[in-house]
Protein backbone atom coordinates (compact mmCIF):
# COMPACT_ATOMS: atom_id res chain seq x y z
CA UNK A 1 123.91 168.11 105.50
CA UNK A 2 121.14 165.84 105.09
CA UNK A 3 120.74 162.39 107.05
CA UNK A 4 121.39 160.15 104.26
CA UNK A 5 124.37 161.91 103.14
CA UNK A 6 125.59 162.11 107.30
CA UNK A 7 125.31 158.43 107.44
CA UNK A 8 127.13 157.72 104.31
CA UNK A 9 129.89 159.88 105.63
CA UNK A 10 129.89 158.73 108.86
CA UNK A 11 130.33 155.04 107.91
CA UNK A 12 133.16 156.19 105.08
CA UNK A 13 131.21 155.34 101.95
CA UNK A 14 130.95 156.92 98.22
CA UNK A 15 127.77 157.52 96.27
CA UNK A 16 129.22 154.46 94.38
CA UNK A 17 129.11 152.05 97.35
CA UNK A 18 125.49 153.01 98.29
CA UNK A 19 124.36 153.51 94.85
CA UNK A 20 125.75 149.86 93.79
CA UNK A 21 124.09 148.34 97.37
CA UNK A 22 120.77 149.83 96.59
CA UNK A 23 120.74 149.34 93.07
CA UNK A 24 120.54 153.27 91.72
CA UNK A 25 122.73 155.37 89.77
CA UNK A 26 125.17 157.61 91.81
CA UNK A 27 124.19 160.53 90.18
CA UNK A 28 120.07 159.58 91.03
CA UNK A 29 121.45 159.03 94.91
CA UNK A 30 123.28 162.49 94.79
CA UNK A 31 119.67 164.14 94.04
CA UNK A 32 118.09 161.85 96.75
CA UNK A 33 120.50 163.29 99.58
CA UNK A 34 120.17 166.89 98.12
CA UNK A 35 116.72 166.42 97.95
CA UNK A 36 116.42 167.57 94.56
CA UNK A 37 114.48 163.75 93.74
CA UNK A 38 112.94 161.60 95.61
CA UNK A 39 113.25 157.97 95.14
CA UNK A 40 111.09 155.30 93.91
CA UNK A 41 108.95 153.92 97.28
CA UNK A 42 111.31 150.38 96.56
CA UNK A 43 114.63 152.33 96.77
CA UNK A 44 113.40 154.24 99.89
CA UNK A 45 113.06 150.98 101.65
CA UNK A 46 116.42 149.63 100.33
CA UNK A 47 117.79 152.71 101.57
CA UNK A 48 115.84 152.66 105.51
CA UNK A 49 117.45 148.81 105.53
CA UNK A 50 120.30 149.47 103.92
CA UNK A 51 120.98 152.28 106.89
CA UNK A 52 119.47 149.89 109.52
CA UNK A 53 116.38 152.16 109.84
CA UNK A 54 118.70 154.98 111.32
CA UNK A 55 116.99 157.35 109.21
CA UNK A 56 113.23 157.74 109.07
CA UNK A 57 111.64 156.37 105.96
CA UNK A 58 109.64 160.27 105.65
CA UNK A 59 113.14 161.77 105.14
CA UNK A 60 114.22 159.29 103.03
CA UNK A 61 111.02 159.59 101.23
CA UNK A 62 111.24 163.34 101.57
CA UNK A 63 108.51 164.32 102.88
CA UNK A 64 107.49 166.74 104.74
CA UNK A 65 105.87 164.55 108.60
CA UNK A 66 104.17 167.22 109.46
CA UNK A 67 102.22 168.09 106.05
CA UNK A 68 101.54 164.09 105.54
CA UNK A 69 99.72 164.59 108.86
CA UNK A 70 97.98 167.49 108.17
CA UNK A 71 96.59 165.44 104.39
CA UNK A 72 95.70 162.65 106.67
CA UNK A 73 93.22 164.55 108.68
């Protein structure tokens, strides 16, 4: 199970209570936390506050930390 998904779980929510918090669809959420889609760089954020930075902002983001370091060098 992903992080985002874990933490939306853990605190008892629905893909309706994030998705409404953040402002995105449920269904766009769903393929965030499957990581089927990844969402816009302004949902990301909303997303890293909205979990109180719990989850890193590369996962959220999905991407891969250690390939974003390796295109940085």
């Amino acid at each position: 199970m992903n992080q985002l998904r874990k933490k939306r779980h853990e605190r008892g929510l629905t893909l309706q209570d994030v998705a409404t918090a953040v402002g995105v669809a449920p269904s766009n959420l769903s393929r965030v936390e499957r990581a089927q889609q990844s969402p816009s760089p302004t949902v990301a954020v909303r997303l890293y506050h909205f979990y109180d930075q719990e989850v890193p902002l590369e996962l959220i983001l999905n991407v891969d930390a250690s390939a974003a370091q390796d295109r940085a060098a």
